[in-house]
PDB file of N, CA and C in Angstrom:
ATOM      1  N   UNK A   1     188.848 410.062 293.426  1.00  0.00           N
ATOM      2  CA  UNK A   1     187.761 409.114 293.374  1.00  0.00           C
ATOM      3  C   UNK A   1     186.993 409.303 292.075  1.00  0.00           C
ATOM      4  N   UNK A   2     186.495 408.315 291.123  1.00  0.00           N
ATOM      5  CA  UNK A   2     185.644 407.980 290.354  1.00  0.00           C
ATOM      6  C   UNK A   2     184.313 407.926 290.366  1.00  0.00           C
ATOM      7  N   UNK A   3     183.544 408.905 289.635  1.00  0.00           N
ATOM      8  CA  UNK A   3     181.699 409.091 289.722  1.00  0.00           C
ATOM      9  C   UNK A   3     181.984 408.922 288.116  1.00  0.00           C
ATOM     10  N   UNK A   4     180.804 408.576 287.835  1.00  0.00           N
ATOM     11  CA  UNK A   4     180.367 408.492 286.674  1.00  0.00           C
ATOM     12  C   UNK A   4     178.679 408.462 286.379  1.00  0.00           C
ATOM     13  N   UNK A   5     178.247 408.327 285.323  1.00  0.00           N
ATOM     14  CA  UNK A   5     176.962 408.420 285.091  1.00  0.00           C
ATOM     15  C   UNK A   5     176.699 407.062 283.682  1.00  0.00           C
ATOM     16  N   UNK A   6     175.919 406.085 284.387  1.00  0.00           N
ATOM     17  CA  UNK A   6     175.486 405.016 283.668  1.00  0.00           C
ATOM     18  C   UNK A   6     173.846 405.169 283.007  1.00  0.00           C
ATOM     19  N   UNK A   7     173.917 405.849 281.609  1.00  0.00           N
ATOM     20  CA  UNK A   7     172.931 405.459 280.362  1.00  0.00           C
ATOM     21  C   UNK A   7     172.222 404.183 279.750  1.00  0.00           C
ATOM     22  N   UNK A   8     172.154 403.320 280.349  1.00  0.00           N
ATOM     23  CA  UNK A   8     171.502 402.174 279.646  1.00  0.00           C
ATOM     24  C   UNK A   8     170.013 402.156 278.856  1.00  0.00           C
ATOM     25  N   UNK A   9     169.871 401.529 277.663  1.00  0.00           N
ATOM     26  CA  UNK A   9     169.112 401.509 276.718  1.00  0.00           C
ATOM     27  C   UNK A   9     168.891 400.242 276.584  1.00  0.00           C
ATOM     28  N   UNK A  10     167.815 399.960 275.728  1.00  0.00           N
ATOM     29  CA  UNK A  10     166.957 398.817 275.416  1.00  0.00           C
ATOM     30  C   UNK A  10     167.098 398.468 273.826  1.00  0.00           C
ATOM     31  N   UNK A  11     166.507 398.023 273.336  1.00  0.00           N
ATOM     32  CA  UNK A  11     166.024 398.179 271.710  1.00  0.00           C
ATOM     33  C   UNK A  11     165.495 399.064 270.704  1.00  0.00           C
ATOM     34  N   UNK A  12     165.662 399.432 269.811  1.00  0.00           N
ATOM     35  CA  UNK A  12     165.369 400.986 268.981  1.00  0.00           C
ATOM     36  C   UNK A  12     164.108 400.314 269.149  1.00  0.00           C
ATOM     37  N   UNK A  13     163.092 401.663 268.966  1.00  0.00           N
ATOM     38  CA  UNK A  13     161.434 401.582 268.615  1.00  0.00           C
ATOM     39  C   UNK A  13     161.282 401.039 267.752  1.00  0.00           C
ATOM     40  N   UNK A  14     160.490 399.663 266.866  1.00  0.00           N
ATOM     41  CA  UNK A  14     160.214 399.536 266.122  1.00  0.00           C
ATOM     42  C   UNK A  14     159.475 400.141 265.453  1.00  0.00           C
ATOM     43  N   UNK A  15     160.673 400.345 263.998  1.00  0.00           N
ATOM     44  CA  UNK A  15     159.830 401.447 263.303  1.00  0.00           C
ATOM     45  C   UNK A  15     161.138 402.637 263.030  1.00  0.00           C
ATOM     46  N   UNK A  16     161.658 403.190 264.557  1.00  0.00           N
ATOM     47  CA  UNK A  16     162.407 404.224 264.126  1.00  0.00           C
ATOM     48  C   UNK A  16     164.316 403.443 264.498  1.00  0.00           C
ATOM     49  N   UNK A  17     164.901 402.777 264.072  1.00  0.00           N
ATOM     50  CA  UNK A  17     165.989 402.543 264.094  1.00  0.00           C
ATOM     51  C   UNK A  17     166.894 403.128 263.421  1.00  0.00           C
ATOM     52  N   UNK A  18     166.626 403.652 261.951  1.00  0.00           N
ATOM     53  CA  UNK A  18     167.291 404.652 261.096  1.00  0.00           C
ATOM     54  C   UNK A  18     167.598 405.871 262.396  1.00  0.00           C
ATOM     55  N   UNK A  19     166.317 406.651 262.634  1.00  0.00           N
ATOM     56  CA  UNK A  19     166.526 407.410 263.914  1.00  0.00           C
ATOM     57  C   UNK A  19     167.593 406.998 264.743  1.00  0.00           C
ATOM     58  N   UNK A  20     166.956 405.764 265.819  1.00  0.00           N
ATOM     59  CA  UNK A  20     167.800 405.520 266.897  1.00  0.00           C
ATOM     60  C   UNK A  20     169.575 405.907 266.290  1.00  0.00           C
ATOM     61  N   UNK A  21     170.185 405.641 265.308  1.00  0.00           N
ATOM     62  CA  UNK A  21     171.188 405.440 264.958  1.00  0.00           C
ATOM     63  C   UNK A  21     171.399 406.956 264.895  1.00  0.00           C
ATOM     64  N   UNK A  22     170.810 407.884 264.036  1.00  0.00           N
ATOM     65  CA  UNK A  22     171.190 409.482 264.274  1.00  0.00           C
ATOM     66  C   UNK A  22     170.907 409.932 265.405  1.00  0.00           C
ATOM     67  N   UNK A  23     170.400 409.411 266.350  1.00  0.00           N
ATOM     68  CA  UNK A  23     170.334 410.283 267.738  1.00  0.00           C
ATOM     69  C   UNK A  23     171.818 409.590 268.491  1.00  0.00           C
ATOM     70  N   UNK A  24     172.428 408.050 267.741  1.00  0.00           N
ATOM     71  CA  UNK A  24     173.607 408.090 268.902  1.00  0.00           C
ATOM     72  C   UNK A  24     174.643 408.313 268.454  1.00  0.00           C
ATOM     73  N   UNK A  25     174.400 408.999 266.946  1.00  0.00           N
ATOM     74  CA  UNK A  25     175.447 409.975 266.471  1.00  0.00           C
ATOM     75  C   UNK A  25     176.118 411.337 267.244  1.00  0.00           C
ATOM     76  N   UNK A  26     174.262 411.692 267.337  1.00  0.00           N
ATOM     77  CA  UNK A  26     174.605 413.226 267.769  1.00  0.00           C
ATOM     78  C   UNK A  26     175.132 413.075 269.309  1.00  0.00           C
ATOM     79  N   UNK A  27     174.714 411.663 269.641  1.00  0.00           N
ATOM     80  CA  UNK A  27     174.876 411.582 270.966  1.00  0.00           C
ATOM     81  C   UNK A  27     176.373 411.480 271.257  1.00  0.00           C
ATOM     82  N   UNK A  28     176.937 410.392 270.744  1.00  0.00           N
ATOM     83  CA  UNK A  28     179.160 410.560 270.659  1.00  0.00           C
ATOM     84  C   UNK A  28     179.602 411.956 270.056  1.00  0.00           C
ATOM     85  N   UNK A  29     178.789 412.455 268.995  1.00  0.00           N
ATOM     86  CA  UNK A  29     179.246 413.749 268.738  1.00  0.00           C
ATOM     87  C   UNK A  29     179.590 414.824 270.108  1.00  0.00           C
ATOM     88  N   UNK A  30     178.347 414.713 270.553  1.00  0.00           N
ATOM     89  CA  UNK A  30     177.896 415.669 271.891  1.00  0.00           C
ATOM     90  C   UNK A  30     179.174 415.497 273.399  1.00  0.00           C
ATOM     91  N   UNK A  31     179.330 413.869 273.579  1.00  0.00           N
ATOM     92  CA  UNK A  31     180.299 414.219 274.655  1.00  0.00           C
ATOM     93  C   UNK A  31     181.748 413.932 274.036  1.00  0.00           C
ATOM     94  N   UNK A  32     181.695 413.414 272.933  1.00  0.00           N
ATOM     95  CA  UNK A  32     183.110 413.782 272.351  1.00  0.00           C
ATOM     96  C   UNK A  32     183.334 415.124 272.515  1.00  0.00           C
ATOM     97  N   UNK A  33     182.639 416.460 272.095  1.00  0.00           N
ATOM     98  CA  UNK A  33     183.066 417.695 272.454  1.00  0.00           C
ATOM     99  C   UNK A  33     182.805 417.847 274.176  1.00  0.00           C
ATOM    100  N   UNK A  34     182.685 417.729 274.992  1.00  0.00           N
ATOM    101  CA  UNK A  34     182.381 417.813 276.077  1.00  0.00           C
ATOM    102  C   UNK A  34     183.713 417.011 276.696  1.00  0.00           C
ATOM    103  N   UNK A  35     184.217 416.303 276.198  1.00  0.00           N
ATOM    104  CA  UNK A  35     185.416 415.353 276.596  1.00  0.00           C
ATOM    105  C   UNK A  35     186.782 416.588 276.144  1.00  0.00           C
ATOM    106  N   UNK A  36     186.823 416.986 275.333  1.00  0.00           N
ATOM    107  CA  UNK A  36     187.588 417.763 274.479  1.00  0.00           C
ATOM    108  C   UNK A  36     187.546 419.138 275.521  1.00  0.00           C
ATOM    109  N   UNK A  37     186.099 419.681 276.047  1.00  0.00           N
ATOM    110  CA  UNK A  37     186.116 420.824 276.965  1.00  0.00           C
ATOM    111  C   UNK A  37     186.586 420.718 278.263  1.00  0.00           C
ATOM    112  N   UNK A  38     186.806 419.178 278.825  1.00  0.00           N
ATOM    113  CA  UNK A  38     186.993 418.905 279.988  1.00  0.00           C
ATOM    114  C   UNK A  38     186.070 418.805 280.689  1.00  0.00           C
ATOM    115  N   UNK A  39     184.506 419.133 280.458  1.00  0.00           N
ATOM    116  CA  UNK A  39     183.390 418.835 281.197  1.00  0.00           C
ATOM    117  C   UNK A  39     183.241 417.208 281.467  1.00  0.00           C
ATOM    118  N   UNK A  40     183.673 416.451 281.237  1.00  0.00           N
ATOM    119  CA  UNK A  40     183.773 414.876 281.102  1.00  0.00           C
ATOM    120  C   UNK A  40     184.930 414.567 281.005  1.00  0.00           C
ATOM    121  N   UNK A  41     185.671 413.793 281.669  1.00  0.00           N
ATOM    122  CA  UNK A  41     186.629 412.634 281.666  1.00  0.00           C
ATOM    123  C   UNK A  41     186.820 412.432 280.567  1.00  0.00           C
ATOM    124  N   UNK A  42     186.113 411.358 280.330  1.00  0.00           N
ATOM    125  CA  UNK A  42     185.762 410.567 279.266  1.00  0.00           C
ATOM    126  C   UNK A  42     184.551 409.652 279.308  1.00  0.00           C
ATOM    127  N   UNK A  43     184.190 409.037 278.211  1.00  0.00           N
ATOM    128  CA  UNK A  43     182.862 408.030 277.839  1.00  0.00           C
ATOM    129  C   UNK A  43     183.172 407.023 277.237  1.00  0.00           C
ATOM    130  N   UNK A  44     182.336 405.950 277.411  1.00  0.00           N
ATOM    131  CA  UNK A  44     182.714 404.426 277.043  1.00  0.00           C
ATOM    132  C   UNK A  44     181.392 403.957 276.292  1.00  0.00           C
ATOM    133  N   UNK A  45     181.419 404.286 274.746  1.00  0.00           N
ATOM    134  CA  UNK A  45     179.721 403.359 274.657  1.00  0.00           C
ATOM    135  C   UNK A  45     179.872 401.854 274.638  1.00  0.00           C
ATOM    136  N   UNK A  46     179.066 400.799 275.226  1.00  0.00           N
ATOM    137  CA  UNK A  46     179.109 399.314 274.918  1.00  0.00           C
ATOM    138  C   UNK A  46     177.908 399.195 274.573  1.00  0.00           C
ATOM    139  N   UNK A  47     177.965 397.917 273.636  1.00  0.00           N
ATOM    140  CA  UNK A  47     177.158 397.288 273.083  1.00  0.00           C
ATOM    141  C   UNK A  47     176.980 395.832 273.416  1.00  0.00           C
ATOM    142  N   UNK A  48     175.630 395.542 274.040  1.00  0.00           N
ATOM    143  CA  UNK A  48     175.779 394.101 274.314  1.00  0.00           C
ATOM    144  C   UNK A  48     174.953 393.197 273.785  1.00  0.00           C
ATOM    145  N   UNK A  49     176.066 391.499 273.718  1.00  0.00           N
ATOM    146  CA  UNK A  49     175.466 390.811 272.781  1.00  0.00           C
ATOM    147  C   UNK A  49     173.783 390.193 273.135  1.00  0.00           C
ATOM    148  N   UNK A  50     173.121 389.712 272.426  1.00  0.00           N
ATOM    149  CA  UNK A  50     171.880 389.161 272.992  1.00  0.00           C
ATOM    150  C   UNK A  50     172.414 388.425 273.760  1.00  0.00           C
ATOM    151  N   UNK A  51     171.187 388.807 274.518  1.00  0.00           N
ATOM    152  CA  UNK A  51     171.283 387.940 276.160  1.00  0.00           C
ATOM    153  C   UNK A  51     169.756 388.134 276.410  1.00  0.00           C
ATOM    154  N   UNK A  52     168.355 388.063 276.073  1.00  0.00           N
ATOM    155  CA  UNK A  52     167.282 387.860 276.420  1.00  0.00           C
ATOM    156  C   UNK A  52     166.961 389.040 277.325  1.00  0.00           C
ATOM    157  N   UNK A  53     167.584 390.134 277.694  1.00  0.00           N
ATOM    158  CA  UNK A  53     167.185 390.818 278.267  1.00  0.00           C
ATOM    159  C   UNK A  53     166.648 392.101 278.028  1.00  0.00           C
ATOM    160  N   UNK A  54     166.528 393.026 278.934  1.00  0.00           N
ATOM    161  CA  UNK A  54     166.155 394.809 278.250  1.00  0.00           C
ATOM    162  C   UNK A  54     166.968 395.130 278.038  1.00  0.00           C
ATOM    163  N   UNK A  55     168.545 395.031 278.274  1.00  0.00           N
ATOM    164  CA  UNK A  55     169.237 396.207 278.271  1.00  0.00           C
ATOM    165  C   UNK A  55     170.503 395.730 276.829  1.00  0.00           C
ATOM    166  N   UNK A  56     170.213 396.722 276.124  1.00  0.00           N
ATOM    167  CA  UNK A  56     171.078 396.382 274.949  1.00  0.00           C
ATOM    168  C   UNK A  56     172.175 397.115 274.283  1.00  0.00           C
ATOM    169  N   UNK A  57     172.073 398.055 275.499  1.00  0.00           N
ATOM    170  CA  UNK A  57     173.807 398.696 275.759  1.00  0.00           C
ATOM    171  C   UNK A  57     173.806 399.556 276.948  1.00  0.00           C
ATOM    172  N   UNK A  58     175.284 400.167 276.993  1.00  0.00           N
ATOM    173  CA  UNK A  58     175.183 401.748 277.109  1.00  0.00           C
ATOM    174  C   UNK A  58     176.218 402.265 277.625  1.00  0.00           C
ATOM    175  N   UNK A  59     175.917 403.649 277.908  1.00  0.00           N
ATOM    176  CA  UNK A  59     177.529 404.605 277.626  1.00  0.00           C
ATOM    177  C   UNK A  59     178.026 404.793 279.067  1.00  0.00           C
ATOM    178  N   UNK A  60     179.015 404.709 279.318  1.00  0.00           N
ATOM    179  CA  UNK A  60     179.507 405.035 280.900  1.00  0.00           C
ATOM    180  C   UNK A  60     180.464 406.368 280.864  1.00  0.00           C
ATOM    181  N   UNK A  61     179.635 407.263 281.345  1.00  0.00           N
ATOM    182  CA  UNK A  61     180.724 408.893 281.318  1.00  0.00           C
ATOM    183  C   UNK A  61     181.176 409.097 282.843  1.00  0.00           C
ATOM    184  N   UNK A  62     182.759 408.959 282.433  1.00  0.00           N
ATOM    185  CA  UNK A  62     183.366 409.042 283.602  1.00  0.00           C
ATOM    186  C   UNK A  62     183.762 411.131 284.289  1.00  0.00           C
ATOM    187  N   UNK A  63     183.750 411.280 285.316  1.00  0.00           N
ATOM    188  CA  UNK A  63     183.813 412.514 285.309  1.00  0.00           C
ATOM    189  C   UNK A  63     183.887 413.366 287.320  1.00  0.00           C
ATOM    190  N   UNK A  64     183.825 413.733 287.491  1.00  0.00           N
ATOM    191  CA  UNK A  64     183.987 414.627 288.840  1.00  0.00           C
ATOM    192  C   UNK A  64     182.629 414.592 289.107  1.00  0.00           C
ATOM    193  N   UNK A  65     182.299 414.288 290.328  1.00  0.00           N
ATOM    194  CA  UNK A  65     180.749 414.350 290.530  1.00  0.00           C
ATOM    195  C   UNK A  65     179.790 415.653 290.486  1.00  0.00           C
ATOM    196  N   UNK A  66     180.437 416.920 290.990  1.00  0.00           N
ATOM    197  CA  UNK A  66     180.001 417.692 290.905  1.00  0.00           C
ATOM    198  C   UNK A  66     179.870 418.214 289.282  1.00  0.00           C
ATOM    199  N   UNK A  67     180.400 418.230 288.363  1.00  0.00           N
ATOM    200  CA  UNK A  67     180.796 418.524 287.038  1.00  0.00           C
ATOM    201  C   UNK A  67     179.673 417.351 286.201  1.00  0.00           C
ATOM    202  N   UNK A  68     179.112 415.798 286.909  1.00  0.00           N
ATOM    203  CA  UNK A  68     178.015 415.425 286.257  1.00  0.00           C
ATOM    204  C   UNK A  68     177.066 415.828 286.914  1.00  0.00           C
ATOM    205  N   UNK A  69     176.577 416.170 288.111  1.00  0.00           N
ATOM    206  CA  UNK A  69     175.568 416.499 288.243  1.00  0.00           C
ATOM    207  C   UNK A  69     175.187 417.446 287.685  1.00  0.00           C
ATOM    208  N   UNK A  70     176.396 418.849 287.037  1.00  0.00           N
ATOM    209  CA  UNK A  70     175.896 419.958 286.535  1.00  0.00           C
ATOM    210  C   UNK A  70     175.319 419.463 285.255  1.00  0.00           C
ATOM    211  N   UNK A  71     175.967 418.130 284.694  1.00  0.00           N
ATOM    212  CA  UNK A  71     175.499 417.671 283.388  1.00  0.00           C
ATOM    213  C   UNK A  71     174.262 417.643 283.173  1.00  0.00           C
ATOM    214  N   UNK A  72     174.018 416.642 284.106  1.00  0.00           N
ATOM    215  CA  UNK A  72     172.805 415.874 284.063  1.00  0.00           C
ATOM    216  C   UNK A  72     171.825 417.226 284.365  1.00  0.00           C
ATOM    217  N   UNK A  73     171.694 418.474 284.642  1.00  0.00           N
ATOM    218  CA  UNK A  73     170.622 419.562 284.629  1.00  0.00           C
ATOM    219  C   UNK A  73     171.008 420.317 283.191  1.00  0.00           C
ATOM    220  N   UNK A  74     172.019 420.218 282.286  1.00  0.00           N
ATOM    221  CA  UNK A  74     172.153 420.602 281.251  1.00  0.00           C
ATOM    222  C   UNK A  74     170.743 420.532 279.995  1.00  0.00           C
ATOM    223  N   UNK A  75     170.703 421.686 279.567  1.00  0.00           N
ATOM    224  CA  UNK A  75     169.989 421.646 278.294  1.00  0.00           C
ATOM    225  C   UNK A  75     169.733 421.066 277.533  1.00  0.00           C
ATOM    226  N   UNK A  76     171.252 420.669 276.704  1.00  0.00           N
ATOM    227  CA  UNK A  76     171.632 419.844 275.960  1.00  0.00           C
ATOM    228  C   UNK A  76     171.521 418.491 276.445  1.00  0.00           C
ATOM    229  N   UNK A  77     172.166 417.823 277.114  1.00  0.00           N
ATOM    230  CA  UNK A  77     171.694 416.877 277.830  1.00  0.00           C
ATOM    231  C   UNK A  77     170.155 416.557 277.708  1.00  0.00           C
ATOM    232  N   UNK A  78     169.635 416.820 278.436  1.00  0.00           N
ATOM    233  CA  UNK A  78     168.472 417.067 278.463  1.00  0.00           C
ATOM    234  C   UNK A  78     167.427 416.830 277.318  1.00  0.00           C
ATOM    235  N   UNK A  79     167.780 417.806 276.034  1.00  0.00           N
ATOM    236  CA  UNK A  79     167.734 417.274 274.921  1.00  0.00           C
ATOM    237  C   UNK A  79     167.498 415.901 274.333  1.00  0.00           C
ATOM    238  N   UNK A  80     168.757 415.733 274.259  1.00  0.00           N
ATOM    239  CA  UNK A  80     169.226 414.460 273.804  1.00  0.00           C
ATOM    240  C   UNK A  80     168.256 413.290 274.624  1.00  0.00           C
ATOM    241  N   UNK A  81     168.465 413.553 275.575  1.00  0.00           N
ATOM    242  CA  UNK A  81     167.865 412.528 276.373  1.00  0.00           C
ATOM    243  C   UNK A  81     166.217 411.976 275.949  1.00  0.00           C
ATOM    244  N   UNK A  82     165.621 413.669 275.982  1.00  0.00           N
ATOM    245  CA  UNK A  82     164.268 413.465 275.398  1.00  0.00           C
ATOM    246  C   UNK A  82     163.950 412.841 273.960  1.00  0.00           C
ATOM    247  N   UNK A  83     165.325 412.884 273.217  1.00  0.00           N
ATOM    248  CA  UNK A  83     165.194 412.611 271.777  1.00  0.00           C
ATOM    249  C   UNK A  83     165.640 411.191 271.802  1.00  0.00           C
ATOM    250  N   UNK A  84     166.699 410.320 272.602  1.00  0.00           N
ATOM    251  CA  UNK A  84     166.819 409.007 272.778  1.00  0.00           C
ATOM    252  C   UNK A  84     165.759 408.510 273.252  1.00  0.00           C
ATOM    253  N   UNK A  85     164.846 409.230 274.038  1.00  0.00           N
ATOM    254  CA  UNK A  85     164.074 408.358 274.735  1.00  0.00           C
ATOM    255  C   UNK A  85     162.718 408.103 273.385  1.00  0.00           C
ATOM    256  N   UNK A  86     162.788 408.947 272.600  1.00  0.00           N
ATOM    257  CA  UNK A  86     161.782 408.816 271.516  1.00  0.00           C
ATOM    258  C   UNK A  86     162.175 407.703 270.428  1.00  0.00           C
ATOM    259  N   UNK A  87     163.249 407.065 270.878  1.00  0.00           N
ATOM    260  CA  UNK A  87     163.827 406.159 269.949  1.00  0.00           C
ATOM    261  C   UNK A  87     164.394 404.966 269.938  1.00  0.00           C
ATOM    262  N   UNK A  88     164.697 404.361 271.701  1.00  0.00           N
ATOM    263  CA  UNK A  88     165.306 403.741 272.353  1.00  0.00           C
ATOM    264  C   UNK A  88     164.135 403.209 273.148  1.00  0.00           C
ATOM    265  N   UNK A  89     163.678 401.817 273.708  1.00  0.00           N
ATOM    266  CA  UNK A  89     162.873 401.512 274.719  1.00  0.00           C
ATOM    267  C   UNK A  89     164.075 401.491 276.304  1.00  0.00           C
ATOM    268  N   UNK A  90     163.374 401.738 277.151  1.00  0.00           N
ATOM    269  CA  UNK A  90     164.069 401.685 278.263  1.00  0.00           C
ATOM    270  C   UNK A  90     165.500 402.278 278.723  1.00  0.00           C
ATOM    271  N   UNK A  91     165.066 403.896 278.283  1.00  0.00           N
ATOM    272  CA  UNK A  91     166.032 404.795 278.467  1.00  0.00           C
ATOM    273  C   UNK A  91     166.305 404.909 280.022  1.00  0.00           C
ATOM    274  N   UNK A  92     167.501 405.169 280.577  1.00  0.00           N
ATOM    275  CA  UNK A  92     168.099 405.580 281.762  1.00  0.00           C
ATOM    276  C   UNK A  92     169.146 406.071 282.379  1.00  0.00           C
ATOM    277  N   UNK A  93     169.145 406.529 283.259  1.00  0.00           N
ATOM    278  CA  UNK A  93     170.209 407.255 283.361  1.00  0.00           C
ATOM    279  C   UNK A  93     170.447 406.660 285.278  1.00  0.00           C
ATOM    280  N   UNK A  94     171.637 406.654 285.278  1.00  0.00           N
ATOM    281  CA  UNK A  94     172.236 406.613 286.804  1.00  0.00           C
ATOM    282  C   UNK A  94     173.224 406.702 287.674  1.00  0.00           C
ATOM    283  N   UNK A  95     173.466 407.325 288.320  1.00  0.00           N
ATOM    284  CA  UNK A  95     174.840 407.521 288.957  1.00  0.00           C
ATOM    285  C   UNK A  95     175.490 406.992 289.258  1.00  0.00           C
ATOM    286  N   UNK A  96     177.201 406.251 289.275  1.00  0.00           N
ATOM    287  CA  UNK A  96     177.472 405.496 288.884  1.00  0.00           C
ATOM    288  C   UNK A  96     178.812 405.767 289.983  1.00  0.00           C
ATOM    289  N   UNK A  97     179.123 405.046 290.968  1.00  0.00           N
ATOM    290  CA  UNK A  97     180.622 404.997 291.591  1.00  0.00           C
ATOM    291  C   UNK A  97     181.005 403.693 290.567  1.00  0.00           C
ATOM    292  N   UNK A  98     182.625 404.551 290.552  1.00  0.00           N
ATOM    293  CA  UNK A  98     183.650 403.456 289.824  1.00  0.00           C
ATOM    294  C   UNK A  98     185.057 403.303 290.356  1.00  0.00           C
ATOM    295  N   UNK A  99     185.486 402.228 290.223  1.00  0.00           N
ATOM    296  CA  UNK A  99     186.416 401.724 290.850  1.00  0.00           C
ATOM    297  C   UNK A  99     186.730 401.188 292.366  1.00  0.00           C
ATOM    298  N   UNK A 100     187.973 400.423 292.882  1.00  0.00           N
ATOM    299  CA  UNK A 100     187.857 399.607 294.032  1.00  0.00           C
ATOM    300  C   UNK A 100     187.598 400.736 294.921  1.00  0.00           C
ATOM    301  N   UNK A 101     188.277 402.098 295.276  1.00  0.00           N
ATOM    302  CA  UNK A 101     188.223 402.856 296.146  1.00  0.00           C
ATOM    303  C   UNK A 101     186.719 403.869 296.170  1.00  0.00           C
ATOM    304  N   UNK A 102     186.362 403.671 295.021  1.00  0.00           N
ATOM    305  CA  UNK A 102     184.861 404.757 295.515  1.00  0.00           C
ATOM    306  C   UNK A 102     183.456 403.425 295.512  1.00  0.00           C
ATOM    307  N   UNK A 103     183.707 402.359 295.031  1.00  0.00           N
ATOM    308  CA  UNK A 103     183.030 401.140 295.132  1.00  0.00           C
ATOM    309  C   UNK A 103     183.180 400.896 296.822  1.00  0.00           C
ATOM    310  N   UNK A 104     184.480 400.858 297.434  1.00  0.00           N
ATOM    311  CA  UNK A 104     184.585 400.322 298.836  1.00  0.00           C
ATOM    312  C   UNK A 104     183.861 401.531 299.866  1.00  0.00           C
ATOM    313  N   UNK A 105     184.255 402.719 298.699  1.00  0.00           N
ATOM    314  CA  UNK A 105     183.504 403.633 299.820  1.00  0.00           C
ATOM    315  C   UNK A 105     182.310 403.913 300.179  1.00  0.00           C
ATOM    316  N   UNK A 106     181.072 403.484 298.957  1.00  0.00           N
ATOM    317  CA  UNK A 106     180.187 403.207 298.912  1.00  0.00           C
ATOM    318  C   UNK A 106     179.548 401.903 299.429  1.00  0.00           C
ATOM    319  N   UNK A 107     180.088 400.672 300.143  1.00  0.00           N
ATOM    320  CA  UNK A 107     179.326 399.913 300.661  1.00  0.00           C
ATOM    321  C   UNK A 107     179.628 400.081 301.681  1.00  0.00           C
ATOM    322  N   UNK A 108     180.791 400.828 302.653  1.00  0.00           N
ATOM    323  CA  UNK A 108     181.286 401.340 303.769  1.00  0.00           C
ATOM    324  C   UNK A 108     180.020 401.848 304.454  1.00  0.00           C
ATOM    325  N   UNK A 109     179.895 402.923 303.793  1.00  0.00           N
ATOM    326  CA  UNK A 109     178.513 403.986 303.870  1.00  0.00           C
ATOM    327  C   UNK A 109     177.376 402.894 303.905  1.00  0.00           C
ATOM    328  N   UNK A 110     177.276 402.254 302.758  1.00  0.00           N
ATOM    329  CA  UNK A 110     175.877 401.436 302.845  1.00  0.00           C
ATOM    330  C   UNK A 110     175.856 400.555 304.173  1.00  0.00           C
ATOM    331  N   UNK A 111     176.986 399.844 304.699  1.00  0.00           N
ATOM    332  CA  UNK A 111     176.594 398.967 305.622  1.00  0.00           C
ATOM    333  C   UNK A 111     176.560 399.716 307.168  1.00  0.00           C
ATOM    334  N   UNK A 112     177.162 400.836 307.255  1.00  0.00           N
ATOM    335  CA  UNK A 112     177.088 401.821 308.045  1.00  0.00           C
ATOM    336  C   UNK A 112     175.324 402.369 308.349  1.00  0.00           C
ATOM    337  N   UNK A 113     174.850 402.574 307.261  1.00  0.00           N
ATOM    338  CA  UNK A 113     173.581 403.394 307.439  1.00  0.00           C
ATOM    339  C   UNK A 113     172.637 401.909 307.633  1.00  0.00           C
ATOM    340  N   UNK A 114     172.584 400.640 307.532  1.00  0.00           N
ATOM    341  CA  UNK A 114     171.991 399.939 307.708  1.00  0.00           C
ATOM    342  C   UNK A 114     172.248 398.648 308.560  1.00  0.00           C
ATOM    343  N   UNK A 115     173.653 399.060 309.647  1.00  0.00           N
ATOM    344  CA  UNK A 115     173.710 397.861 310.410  1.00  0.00           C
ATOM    345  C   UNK A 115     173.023 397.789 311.966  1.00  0.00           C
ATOM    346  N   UNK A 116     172.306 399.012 311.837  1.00  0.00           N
ATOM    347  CA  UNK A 116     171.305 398.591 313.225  1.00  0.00           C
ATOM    348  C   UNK A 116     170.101 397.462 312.273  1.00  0.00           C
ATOM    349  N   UNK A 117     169.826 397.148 311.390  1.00  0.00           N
ATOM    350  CA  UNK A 117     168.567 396.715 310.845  1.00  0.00           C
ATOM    351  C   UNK A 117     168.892 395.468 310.367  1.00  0.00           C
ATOM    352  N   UNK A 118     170.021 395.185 310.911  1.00  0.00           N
ATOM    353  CA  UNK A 118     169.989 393.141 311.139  1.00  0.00           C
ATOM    354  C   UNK A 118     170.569 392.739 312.328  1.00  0.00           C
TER     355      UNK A 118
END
């Protein structure tokens, strides 16, 4: 089964975009080696076109759930995060089922825990 962890971002701070751009250096730098250690699957950054909205990309790291949650309490991580968020409006982070079989297994569960309540 497929977990992942969904990053979505907004627009660089006006003002620091030179920045924004070296923090998502260090940022592909960072799980490119982490991909290479096996701590991560792999990562997907997207970029999306205007569309009037907040969200103006972001990275999807695919990985073992237990192995992102250790991420996501990481240092480094952590880091980074604090340093995107100084540079990026509408930083986030979220846990992410992927694919038909951990997608089906997840609304299984969801309609399970909520079909006394219709």
């Amino acid at each position: 089964m497929a977990d992942g962890l969904f990053i979505g971002y907004g627009r660089a701070v006006h003002g620091r975009e030179e920045k924004a751009g070296m923090v998502f250096q260090e940022v592909i730098e960072y799980y490119t080696r982490l991909q290479q250690q096996g701590e991560i699957e792999s990562f997907e950054p997207v970029a999306l076109e205007l569309h009037g909205g907040d969200l103006e990309g972001f990275i999807l790291i695919r990985g073992e759930r237990e192995k992102l949650d250790r991420l996501r309490r990481n240092d480094e991580f952590m880091r980074l995060i604090v340093r995107g968020s100084a540079v990026v409006e509408h930083l986030g982070i979220v846990s992410a089922m992927i694919g038909i079989e951990r997608v089906g297994q997840f609304i299984q569960t969801a309609q399970g825990n909520t079909a006394d309540l219709t």
